[in-house]
Protein backbone atom coordinates (compact mmCIF):
# COMPACT_ATOMS: atom_id res chain seq x y z
CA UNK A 1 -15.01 13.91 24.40
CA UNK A 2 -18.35 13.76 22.50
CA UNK A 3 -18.41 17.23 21.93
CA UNK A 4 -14.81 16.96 20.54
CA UNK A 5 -15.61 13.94 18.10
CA UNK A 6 -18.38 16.69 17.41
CA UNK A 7 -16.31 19.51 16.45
CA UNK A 8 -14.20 17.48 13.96
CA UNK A 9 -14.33 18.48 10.46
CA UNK A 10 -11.78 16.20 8.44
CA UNK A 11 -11.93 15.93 4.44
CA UNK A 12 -13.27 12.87 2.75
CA UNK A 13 -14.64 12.10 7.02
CA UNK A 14 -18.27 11.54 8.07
CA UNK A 15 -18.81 13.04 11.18
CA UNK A 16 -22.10 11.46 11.98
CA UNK A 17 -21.82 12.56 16.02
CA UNK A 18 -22.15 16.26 14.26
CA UNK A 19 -24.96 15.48 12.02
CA UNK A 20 -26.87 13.60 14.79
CA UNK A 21 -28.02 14.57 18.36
CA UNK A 22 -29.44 10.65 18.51
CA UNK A 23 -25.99 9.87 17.93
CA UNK A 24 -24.47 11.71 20.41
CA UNK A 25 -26.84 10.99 22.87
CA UNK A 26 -26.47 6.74 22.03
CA UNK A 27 -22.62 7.18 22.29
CA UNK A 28 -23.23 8.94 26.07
CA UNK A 29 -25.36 6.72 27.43
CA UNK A 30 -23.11 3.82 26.13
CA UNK A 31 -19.97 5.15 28.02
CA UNK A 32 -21.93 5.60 31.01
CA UNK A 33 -23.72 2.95 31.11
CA UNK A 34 -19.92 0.80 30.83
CA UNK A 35 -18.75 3.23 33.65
CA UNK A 36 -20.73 1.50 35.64
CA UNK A 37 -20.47 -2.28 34.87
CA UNK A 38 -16.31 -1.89 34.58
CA UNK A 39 -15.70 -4.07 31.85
CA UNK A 40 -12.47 -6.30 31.87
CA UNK A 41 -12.42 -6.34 28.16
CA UNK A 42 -12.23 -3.36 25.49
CA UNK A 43 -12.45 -4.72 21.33
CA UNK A 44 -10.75 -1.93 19.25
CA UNK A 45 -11.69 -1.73 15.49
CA UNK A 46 -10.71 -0.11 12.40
CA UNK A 47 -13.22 2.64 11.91
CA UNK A 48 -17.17 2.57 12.05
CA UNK A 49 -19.09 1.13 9.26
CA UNK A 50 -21.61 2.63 6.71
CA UNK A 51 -24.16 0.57 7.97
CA UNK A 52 -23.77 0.23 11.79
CA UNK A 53 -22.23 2.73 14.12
CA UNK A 54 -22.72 5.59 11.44
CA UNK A 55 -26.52 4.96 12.00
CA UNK A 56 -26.43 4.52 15.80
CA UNK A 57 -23.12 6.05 17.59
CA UNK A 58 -22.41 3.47 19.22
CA UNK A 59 -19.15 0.97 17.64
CA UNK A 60 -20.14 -2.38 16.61
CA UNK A 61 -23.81 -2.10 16.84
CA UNK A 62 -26.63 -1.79 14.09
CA UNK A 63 -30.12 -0.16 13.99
CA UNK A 64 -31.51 -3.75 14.33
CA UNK A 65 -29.46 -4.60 17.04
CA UNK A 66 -30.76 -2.05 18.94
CA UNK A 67 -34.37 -2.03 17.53
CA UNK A 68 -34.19 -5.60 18.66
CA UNK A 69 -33.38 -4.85 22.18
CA UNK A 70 -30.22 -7.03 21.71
CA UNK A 71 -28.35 -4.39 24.22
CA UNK A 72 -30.61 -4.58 26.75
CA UNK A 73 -29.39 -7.24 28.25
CA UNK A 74 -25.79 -5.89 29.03
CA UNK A 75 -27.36 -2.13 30.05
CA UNK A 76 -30.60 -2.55 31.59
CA UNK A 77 -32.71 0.59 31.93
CA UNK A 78 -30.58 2.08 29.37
CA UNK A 79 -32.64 2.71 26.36
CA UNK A 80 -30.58 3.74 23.17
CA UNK A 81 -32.84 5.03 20.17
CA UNK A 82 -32.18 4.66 16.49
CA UNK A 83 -33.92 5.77 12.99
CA UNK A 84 -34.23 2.87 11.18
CA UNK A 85 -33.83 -0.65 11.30
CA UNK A 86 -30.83 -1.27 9.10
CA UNK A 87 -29.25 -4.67 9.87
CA UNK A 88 -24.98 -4.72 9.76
CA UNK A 89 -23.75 -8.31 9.70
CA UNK A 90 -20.70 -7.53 11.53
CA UNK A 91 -22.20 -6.31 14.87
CA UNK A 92 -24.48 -9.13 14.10
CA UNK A 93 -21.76 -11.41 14.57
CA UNK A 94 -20.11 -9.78 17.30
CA UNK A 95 -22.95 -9.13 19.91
CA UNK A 96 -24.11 -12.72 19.22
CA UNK A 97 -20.89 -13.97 20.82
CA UNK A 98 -20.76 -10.98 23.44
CA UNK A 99 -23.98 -12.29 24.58
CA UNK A 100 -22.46 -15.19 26.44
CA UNK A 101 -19.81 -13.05 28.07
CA UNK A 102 -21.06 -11.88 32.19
CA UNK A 103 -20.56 -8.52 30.76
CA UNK A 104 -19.83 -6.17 27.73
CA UNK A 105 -16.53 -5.57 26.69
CA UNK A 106 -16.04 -1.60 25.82
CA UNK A 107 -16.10 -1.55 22.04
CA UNK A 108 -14.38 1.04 20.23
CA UNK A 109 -12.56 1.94 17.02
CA UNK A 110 -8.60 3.16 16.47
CA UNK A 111 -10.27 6.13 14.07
CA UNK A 112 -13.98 6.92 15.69
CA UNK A 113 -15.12 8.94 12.32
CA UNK A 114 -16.11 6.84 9.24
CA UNK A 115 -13.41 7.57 6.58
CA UNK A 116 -15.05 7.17 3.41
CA UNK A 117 -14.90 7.38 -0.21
CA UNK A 118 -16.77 10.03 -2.85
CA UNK A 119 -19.71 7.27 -2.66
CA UNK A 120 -20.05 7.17 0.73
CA UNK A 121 -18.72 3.74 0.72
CA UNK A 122 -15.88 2.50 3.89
CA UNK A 123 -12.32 3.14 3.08
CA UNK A 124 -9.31 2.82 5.37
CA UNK A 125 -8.03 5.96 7.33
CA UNK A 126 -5.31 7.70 6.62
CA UNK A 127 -2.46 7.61 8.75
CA UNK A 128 -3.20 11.53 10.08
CA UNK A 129 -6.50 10.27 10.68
CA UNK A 130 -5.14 7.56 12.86
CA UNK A 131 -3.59 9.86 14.86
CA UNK A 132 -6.32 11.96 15.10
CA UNK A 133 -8.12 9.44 16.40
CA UNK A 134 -5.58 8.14 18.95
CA UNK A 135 -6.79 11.19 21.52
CA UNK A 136 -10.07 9.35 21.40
CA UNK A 137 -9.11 5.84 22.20
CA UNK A 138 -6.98 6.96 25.07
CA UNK A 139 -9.30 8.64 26.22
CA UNK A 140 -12.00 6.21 26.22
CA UNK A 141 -9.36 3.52 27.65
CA UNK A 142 -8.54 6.12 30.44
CA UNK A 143 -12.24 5.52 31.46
CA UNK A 144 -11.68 2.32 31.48
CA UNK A 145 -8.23 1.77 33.57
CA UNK A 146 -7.02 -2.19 33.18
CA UNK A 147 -9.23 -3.12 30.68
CA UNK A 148 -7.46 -5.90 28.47
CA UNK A 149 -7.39 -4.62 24.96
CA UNK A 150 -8.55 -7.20 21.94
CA UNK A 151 -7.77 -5.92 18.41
CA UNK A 152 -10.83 -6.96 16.01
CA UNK A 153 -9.39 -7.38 12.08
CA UNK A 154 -6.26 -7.46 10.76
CA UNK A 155 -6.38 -3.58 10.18
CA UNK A 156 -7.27 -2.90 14.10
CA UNK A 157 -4.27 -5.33 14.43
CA UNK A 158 -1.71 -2.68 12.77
CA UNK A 159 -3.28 0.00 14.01
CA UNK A 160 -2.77 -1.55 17.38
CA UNK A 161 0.78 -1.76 17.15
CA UNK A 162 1.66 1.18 15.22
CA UNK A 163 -0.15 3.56 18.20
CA UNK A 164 1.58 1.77 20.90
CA UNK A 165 -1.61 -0.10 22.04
CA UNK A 166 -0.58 -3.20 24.12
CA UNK A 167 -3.32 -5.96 22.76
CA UNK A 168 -3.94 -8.94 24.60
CA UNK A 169 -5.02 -10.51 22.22
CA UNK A 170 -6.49 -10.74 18.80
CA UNK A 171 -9.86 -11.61 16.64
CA UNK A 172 -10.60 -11.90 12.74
CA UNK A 173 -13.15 -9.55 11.74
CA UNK A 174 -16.29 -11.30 11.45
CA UNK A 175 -17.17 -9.82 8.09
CA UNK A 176 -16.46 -12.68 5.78
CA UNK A 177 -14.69 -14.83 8.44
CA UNK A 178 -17.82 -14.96 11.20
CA UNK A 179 -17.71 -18.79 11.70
CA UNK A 180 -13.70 -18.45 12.31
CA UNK A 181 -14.58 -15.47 14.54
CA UNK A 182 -16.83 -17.42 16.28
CA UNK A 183 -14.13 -19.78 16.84
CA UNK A 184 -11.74 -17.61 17.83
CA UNK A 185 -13.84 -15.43 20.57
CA UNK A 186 -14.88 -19.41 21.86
CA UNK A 187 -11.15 -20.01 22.44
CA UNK A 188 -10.00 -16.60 24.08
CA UNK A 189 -12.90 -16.51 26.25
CA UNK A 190 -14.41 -20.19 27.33
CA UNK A 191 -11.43 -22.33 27.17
């Protein structure tokens, strides 16, 4: 599948798995890595951002997050590498909550690529894209067979139901609603 996400060239699309062997090699080690610990949970997103898992690979992460070691702790011996050290406040958010889960969920987006505009800004994916990107996610939940799907913004929400994702639930993104995500995760998962 990573050579496919690879291989795709898509207008007005970053393909940052083609432009990046690091990349590649994060997002790899990442699905192995879950192989092996079987998560019960899987948080689907919108698309990757500009500033965290178009620098690493990996969805819902940032450079610092992983220059930090942050990951470590859910994948032991498993040492993803980055460029830079580019903090994104939305993994931020996220992993800080993940942190008190036994285990990571498997985080991935409904389009993998990062649609974005002529400045290189995020933008929302088109509805071909979506479908494009529906081969990915079912393959990446076919991985993972029971995992309980949580949809992560409004967006991932739609995108959800319009693919015929069955969510068990659902989270507001974290980008200028962290404390109610925060509050949200604390209810799903601890009470």
């Amino acid at each position: 599948m990573v050579d496919w996400l690879a291989s795709q060239d898509l207008p007005e699309v970053g393909n940052f798995y083609a432009d990046s062997d690091m990349r590649r090699l994060n997002l790899v080690k990442y699905i192995n890595a879950l192989f092996w610990i079987k998560p019960d949970w899987m948080f689907i997103g919108e698309a990757p951002g500009v500033h965290g898992c178009v620098k690493t690979g990996i969805p819902f992460t940032s450079e610092r997050l992983i220059q930090e070691r942050r990951l470590e702790r859910h994948f032991p011996g498993t040492r993803f590498v980055v460029e830079g050290n580019k903090s994104e406040a939305s993994a931020t958010v996220i992993w800080g909550a993940v942190d008190r889960l036994s285990k990571p969920p498997v985080m991935w987006n409904a389009f993998p690529l990062h649609p974005r505009k002529k400045d290189g800004s995020n933008r929302t994916p088109t509805s071909t894209e979506l479908e494009m990107g529906l081969y990915a996610l079912s393959t990446v939940m076919d991985l993972f067979p029971g995992v309980k799907v949580i949809s992560v913004g409004k967006k991932a929400e739609k995108v959800c139901k319009k693919i015929g994702v069955q969510t068990a639930g659902h989270l507001i993104h974290p980008s200028y609603h962290a404390k109610e995500f925060r509050e949200q995760f604390e209810t799903h998962f601890f009470n």
